[in-house]
PDB file of N, CA and C in Angstrom:
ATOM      1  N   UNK A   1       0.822  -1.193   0.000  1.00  0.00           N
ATOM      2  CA  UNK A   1       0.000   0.000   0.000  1.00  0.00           C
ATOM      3  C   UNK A   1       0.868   1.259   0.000  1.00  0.00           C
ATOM      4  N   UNK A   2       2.247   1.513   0.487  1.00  0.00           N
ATOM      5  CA  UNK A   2       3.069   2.689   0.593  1.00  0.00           C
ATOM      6  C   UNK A   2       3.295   2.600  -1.015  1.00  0.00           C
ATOM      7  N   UNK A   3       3.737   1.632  -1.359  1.00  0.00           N
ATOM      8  CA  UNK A   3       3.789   2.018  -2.513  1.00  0.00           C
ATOM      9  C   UNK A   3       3.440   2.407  -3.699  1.00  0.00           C
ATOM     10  N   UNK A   4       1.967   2.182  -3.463  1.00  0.00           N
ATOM     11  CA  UNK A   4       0.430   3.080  -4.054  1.00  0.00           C
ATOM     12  C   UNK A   4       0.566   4.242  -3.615  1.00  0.00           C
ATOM     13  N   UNK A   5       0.762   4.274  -2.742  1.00  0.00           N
ATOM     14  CA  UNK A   5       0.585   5.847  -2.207  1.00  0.00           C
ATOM     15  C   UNK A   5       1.253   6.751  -2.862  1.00  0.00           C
ATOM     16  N   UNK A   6       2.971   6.011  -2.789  1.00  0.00           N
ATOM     17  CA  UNK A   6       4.018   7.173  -2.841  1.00  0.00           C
ATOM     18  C   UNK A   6       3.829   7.137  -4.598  1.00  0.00           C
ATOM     19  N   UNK A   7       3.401   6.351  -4.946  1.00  0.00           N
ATOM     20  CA  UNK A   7       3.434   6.524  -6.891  1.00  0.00           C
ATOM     21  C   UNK A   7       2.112   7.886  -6.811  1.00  0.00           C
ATOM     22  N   UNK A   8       0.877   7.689  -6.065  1.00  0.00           N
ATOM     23  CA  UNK A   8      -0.019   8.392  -6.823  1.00  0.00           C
ATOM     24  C   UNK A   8       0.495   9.798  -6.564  1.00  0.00           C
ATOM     25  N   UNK A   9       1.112  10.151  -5.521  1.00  0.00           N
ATOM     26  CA  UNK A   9       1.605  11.270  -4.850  1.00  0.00           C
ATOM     27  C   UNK A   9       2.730  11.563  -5.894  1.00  0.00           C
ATOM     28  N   UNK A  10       3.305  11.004  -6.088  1.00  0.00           N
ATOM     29  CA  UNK A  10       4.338  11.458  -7.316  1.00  0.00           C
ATOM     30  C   UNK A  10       3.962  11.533  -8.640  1.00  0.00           C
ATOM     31  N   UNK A  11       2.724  10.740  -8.669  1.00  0.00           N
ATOM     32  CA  UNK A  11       1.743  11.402 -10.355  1.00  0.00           C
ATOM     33  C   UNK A  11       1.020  12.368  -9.955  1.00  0.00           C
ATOM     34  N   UNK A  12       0.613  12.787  -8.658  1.00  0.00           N
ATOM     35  CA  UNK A  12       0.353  14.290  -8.271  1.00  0.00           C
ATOM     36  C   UNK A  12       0.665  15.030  -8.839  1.00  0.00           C
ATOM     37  N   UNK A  13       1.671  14.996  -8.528  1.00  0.00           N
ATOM     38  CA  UNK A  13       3.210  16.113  -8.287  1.00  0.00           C
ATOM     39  C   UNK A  13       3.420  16.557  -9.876  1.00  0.00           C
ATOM     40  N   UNK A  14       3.538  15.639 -10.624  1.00  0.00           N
ATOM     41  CA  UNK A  14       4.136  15.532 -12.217  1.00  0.00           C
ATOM     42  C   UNK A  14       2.795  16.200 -12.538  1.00  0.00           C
ATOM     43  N   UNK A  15       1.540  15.487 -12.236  1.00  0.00           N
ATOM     44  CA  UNK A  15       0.126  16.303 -13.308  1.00  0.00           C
ATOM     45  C   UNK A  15      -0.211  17.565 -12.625  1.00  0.00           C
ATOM     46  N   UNK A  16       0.186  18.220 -11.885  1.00  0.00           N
ATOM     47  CA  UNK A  16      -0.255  19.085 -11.412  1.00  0.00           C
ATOM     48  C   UNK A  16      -0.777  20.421 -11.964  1.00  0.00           C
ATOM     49  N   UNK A  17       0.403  20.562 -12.376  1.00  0.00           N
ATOM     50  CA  UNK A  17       1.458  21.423 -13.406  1.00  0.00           C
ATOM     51  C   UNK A  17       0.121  22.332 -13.863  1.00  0.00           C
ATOM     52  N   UNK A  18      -0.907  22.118 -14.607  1.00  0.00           N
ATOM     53  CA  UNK A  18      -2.123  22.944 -15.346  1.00  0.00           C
ATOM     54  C   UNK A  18      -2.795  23.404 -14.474  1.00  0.00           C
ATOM     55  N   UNK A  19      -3.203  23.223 -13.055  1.00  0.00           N
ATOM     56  CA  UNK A  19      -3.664  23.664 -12.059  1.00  0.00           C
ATOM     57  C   UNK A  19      -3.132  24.659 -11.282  1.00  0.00           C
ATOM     58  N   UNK A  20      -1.623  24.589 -11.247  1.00  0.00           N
ATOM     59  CA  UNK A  20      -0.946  25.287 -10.363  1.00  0.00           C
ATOM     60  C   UNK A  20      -0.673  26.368 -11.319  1.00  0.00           C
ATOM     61  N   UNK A  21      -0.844  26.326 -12.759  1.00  0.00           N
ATOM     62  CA  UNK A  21      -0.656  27.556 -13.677  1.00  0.00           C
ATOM     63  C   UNK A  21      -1.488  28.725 -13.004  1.00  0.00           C
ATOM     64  N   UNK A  22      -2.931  28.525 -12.486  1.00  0.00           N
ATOM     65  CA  UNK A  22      -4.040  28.959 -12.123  1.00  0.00           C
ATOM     66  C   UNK A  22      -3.523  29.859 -10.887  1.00  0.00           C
ATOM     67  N   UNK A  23      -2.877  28.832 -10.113  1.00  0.00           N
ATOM     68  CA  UNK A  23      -3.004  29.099  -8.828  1.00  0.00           C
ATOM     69  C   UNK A  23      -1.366  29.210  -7.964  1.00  0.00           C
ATOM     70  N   UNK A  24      -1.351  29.637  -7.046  1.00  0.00           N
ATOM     71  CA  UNK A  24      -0.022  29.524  -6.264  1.00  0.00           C
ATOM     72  C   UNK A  24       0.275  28.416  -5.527  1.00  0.00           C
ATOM     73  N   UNK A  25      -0.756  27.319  -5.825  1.00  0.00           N
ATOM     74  CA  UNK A  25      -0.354  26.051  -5.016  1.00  0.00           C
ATOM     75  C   UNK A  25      -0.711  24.958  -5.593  1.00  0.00           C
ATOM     76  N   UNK A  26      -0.226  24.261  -5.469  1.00  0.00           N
ATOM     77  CA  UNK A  26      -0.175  22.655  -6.159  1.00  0.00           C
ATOM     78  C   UNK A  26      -0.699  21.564  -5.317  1.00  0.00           C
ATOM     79  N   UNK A  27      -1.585  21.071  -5.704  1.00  0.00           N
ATOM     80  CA  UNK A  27      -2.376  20.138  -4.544  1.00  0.00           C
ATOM     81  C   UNK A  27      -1.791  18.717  -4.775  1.00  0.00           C
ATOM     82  N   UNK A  28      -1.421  18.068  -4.382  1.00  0.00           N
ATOM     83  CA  UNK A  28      -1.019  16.991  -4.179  1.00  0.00           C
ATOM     84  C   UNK A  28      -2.212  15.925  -3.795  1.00  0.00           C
ATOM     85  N   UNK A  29      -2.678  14.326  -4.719  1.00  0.00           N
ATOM     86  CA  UNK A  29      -3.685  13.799  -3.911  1.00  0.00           C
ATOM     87  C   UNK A  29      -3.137  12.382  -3.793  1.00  0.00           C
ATOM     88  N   UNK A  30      -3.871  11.857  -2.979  1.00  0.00           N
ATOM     89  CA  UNK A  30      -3.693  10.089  -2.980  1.00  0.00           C
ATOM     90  C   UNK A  30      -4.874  10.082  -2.302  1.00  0.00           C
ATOM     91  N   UNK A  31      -5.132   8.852  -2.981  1.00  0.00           N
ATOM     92  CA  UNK A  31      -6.422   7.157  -2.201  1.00  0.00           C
ATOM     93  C   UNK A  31      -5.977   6.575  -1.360  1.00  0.00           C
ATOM     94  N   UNK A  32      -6.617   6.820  -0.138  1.00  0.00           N
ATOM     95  CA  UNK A  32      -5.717   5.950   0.970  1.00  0.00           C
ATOM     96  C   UNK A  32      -7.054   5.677   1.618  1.00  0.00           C
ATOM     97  N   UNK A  33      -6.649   4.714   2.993  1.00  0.00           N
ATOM     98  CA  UNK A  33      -7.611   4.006   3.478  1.00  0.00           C
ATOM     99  C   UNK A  33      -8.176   4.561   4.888  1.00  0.00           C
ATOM    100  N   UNK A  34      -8.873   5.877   4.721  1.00  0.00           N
ATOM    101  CA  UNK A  34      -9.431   6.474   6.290  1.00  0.00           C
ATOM    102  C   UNK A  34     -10.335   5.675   6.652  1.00  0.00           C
ATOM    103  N   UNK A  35     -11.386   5.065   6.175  1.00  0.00           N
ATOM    104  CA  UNK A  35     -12.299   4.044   6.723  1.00  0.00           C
ATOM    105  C   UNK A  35     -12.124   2.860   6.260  1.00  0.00           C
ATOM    106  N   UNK A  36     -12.712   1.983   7.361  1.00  0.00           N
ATOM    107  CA  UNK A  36     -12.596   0.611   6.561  1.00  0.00           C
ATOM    108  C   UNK A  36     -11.335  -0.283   7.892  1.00  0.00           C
ATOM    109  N   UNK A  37     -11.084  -1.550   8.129  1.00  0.00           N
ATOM    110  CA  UNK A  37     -10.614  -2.218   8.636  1.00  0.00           C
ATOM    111  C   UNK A  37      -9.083  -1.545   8.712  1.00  0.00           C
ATOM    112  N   UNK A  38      -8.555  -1.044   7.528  1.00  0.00           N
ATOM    113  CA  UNK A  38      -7.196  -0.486   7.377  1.00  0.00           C
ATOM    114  C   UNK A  38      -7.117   0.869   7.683  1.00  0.00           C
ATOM    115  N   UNK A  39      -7.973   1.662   8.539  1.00  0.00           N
ATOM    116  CA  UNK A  39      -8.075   2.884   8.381  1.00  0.00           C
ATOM    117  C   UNK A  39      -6.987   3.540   9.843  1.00  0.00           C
ATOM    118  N   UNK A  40      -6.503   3.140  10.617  1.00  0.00           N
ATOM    119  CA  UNK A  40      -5.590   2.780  10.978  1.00  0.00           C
ATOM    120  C   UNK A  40      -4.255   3.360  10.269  1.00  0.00           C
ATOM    121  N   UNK A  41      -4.084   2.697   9.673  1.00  0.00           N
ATOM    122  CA  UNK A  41      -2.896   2.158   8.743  1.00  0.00           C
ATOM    123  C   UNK A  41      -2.631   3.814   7.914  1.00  0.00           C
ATOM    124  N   UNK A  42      -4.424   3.755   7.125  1.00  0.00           N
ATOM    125  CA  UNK A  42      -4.307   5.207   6.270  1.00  0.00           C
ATOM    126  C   UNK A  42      -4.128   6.484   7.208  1.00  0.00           C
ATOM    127  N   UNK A  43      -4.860   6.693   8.324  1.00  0.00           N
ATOM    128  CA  UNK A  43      -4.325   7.704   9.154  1.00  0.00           C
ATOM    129  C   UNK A  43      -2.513   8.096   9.547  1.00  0.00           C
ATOM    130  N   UNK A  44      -1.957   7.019   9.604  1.00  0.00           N
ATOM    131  CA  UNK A  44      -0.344   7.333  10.043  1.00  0.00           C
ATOM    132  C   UNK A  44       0.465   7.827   8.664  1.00  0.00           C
ATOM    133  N   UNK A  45      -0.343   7.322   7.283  1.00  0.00           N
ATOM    134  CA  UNK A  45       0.195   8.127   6.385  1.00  0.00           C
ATOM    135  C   UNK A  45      -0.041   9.030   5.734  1.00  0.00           C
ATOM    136  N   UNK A  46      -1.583   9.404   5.901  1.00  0.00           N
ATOM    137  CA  UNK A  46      -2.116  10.808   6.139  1.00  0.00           C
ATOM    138  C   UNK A  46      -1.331  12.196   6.998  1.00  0.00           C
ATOM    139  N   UNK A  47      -0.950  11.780   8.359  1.00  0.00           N
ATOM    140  CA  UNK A  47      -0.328  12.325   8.897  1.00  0.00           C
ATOM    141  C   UNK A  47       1.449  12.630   8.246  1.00  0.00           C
ATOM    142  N   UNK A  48       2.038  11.373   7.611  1.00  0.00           N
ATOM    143  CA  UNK A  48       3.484  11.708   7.177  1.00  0.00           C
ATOM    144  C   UNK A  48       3.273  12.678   6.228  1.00  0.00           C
ATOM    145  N   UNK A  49       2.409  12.198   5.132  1.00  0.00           N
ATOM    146  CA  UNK A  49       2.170  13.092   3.779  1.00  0.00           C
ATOM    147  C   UNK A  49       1.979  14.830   4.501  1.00  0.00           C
ATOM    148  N   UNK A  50       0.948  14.684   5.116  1.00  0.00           N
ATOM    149  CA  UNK A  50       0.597  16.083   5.991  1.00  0.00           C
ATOM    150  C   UNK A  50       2.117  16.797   6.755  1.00  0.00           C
ATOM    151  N   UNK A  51       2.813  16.207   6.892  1.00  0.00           N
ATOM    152  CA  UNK A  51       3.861  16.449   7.459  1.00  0.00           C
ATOM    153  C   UNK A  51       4.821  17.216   7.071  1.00  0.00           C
ATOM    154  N   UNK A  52       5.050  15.779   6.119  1.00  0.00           N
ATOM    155  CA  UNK A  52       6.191  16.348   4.431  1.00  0.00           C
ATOM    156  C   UNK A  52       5.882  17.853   4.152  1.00  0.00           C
ATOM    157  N   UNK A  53       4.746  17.784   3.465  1.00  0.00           N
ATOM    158  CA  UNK A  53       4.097  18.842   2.980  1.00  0.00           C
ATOM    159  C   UNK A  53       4.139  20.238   4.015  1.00  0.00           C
ATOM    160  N   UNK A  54       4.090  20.011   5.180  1.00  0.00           N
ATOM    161  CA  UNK A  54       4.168  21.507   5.785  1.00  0.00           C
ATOM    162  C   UNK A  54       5.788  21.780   5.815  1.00  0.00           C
ATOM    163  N   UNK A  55       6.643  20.635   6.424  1.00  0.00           N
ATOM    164  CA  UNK A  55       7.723  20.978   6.057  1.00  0.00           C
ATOM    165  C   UNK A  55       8.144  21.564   5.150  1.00  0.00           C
ATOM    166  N   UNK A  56       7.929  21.376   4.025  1.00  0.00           N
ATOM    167  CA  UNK A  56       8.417  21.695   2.712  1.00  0.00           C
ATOM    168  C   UNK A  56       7.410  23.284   2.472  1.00  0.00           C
ATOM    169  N   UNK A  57       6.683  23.679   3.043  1.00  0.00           N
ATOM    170  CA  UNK A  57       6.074  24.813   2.446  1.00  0.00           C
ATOM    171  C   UNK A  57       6.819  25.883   3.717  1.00  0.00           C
ATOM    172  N   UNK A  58       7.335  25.386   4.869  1.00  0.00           N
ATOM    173  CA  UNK A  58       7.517  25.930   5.924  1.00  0.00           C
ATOM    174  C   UNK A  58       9.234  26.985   5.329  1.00  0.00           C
ATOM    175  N   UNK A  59       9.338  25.968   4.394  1.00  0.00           N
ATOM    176  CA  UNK A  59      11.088  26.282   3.550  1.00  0.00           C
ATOM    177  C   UNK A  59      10.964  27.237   2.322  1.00  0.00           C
ATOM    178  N   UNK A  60       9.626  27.428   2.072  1.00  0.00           N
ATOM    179  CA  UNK A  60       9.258  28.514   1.178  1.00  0.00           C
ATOM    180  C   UNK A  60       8.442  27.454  -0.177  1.00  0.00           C
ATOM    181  N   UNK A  61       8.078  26.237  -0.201  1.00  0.00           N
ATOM    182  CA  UNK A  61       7.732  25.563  -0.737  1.00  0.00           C
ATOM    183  C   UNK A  61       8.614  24.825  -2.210  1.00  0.00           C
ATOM    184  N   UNK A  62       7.850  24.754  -3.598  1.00  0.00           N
ATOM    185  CA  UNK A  62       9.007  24.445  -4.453  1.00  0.00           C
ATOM    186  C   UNK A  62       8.854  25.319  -5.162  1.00  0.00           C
ATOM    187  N   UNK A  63      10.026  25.027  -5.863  1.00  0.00           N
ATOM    188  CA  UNK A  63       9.609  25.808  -7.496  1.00  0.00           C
ATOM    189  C   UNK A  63       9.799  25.044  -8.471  1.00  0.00           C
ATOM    190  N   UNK A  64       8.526  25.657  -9.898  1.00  0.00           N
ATOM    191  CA  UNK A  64       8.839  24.927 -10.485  1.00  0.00           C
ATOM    192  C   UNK A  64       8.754  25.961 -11.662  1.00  0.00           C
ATOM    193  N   UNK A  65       9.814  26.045 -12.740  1.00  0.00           N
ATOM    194  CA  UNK A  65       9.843  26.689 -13.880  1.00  0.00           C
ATOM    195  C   UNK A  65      10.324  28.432 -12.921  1.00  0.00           C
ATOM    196  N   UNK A  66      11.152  28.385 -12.246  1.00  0.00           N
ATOM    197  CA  UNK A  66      11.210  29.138 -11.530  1.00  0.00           C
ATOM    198  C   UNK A  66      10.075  30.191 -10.786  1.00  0.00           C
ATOM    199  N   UNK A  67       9.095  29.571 -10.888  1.00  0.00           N
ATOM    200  CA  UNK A  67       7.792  30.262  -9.642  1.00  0.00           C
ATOM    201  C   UNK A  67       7.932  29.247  -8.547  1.00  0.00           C
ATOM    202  N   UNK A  68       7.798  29.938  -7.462  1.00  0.00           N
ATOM    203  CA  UNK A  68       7.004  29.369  -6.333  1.00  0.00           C
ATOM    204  C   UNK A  68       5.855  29.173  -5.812  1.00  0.00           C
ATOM    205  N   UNK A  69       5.624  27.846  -5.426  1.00  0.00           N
ATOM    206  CA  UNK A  69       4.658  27.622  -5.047  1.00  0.00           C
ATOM    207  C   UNK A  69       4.481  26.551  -3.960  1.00  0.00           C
ATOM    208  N   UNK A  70       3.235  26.805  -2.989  1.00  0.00           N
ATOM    209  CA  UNK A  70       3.011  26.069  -1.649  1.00  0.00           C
ATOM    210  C   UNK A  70       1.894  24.751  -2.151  1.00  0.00           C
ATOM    211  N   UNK A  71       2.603  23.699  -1.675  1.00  0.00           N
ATOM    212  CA  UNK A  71       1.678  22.821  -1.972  1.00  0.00           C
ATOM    213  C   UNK A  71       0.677  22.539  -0.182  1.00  0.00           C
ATOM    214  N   UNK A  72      -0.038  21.670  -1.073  1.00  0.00           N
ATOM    215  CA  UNK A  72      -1.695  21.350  -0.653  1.00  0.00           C
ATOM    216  C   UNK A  72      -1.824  19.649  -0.859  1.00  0.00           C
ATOM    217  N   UNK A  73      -2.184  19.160   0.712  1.00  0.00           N
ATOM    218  CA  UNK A  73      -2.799  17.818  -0.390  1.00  0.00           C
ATOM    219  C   UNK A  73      -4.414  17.845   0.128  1.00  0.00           C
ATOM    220  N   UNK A  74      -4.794  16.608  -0.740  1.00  0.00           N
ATOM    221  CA  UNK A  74      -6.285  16.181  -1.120  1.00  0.00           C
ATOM    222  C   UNK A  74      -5.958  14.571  -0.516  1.00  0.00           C
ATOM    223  N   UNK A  75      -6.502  14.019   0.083  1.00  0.00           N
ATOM    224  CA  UNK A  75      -6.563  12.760   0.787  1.00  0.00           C
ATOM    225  C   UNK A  75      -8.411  12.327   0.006  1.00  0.00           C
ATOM    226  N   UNK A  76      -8.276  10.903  -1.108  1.00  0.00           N
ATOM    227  CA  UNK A  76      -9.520  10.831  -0.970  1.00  0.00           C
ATOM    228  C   UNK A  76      -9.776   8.995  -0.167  1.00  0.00           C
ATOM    229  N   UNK A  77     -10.724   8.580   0.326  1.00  0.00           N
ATOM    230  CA  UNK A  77     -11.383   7.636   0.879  1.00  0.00           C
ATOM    231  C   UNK A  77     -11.307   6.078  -0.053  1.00  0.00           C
ATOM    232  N   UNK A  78     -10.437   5.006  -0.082  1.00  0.00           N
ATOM    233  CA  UNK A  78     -10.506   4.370  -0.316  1.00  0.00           C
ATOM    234  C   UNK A  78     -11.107   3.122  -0.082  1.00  0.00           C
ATOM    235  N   UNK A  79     -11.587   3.818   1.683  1.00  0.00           N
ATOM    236  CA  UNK A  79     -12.096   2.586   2.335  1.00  0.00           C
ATOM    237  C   UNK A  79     -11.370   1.240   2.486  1.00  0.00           C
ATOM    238  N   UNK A  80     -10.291   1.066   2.265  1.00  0.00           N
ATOM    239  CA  UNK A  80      -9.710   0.017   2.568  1.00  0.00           C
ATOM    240  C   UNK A  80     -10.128  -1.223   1.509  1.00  0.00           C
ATOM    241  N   UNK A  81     -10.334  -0.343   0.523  1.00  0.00           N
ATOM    242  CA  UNK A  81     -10.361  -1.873  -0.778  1.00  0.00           C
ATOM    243  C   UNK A  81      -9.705  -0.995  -1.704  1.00  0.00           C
ATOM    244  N   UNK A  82      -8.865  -1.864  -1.976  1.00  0.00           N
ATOM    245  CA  UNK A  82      -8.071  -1.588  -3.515  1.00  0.00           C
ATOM    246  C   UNK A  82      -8.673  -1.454  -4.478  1.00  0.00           C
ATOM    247  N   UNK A  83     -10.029  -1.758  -4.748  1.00  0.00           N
ATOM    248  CA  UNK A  83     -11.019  -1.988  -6.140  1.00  0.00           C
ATOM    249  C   UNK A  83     -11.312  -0.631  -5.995  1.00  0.00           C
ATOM    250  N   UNK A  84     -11.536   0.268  -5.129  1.00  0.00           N
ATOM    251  CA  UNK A  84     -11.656   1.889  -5.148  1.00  0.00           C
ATOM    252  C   UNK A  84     -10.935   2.835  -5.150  1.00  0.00           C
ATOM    253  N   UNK A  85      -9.309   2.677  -4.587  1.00  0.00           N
ATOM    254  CA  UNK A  85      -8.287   2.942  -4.312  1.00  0.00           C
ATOM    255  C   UNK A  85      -8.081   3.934  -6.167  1.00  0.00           C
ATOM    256  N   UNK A  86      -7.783   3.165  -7.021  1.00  0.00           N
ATOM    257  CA  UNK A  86      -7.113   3.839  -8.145  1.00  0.00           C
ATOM    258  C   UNK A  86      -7.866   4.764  -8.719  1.00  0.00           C
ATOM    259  N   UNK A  87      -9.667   3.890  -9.096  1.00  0.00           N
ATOM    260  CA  UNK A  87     -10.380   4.527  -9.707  1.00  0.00           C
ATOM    261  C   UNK A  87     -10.937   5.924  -8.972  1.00  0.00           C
ATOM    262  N   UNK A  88     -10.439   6.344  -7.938  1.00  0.00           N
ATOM    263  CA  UNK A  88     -11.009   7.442  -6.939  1.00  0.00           C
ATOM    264  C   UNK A  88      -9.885   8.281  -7.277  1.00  0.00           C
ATOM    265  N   UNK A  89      -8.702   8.238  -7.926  1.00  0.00           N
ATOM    266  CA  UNK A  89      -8.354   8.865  -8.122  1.00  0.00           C
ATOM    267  C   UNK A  89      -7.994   9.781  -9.460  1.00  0.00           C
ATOM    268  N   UNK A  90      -8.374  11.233  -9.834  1.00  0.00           N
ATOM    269  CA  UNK A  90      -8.280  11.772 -11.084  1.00  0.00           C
ATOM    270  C   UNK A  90      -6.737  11.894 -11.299  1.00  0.00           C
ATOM    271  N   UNK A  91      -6.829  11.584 -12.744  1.00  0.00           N
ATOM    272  CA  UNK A  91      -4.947  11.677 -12.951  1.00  0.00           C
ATOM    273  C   UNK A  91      -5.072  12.791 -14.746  1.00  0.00           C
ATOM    274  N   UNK A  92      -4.825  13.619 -14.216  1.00  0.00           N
ATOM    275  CA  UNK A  92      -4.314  14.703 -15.369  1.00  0.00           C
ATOM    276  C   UNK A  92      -3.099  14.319 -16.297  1.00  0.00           C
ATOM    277  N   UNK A  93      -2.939  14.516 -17.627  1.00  0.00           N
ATOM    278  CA  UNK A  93      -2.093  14.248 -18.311  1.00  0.00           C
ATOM    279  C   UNK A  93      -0.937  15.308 -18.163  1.00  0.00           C
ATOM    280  N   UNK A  94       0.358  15.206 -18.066  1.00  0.00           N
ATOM    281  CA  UNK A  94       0.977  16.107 -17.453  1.00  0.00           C
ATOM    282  C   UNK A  94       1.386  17.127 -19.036  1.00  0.00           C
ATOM    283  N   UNK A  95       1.785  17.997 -19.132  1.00  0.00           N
ATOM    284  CA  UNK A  95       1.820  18.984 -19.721  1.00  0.00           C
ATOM    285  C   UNK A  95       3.570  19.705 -19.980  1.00  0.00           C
ATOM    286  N   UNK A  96       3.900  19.488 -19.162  1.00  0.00           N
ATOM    287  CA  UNK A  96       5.447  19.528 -19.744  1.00  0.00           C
ATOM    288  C   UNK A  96       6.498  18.248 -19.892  1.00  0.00           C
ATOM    289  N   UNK A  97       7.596  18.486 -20.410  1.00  0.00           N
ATOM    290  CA  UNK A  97       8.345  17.024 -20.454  1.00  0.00           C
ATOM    291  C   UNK A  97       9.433  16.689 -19.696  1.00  0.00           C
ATOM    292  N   UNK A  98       9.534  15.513 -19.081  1.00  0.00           N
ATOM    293  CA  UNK A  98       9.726  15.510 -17.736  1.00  0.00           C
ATOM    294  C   UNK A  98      11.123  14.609 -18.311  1.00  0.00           C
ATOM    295  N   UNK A  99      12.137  14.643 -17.600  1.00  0.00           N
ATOM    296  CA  UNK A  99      13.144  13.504 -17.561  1.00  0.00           C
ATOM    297  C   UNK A  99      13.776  12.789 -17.244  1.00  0.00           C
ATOM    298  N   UNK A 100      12.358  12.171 -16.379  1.00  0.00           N
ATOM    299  CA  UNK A 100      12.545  10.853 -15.771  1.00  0.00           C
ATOM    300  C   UNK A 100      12.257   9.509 -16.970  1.00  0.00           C
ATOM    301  N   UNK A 101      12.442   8.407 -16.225  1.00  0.00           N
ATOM    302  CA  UNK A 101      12.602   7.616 -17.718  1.00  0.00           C
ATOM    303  C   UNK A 101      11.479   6.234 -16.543  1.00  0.00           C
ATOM    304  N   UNK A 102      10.665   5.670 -17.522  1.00  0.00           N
ATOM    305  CA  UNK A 102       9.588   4.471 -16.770  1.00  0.00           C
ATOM    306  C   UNK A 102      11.279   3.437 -17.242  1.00  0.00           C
ATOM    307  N   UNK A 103      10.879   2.416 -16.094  1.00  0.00           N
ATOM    308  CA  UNK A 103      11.488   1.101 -16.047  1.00  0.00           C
ATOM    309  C   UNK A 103      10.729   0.520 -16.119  1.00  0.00           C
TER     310      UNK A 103
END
């Protein structure tokens, strides 16, 4: 499951990009599990993500294309089944070209 997480959070990050044109902040989201048998589990990484994120805005946030900007996340409800987990989440096509490489 971290590793669902930390991918959707990093396809956040990459699609953001058309939103944050708009705005001074970049929302960051993931499907995680607040209710449900695992909800537990989704709270302690609710809290890291929440964490990260103030840290990092506390430092003046990032930049990207040389603007700054404060990110934001969006936590949505997976309930603790994977069959809801992906499809709950919207994924934007990202808009600039990035150069990282898929393995």
């Amino acid at each position: 499951m971290r590793t669902t997480n930390i991918a959707l959070l990093a396809a956040a990050l990459v699609t953001a990009t058309p939103v944050a044109a708009q705005t001074d902040q970049i929302t960051l989201g993931t499907a995680m599990q607040l209710t449900g048998r695992l909800a537990n589990t989704g709270r302690y990484y609710g809290h890291g993500y929440q964490l990260a994120i103030d840290k990092i805005n506390e430092k003046g946030g990032v930049t990207v294309a040389g603007k700054k900007y404060k990110l934001a996340l969006k936590m949505l409800d997976s309930q603790s089944d994977v069959n809801l987990g992906v499809p709950s989440a919207p994924c934007r096509r990202p808009t600039t070209t990035s150069t990282a490489r898929s393995r």
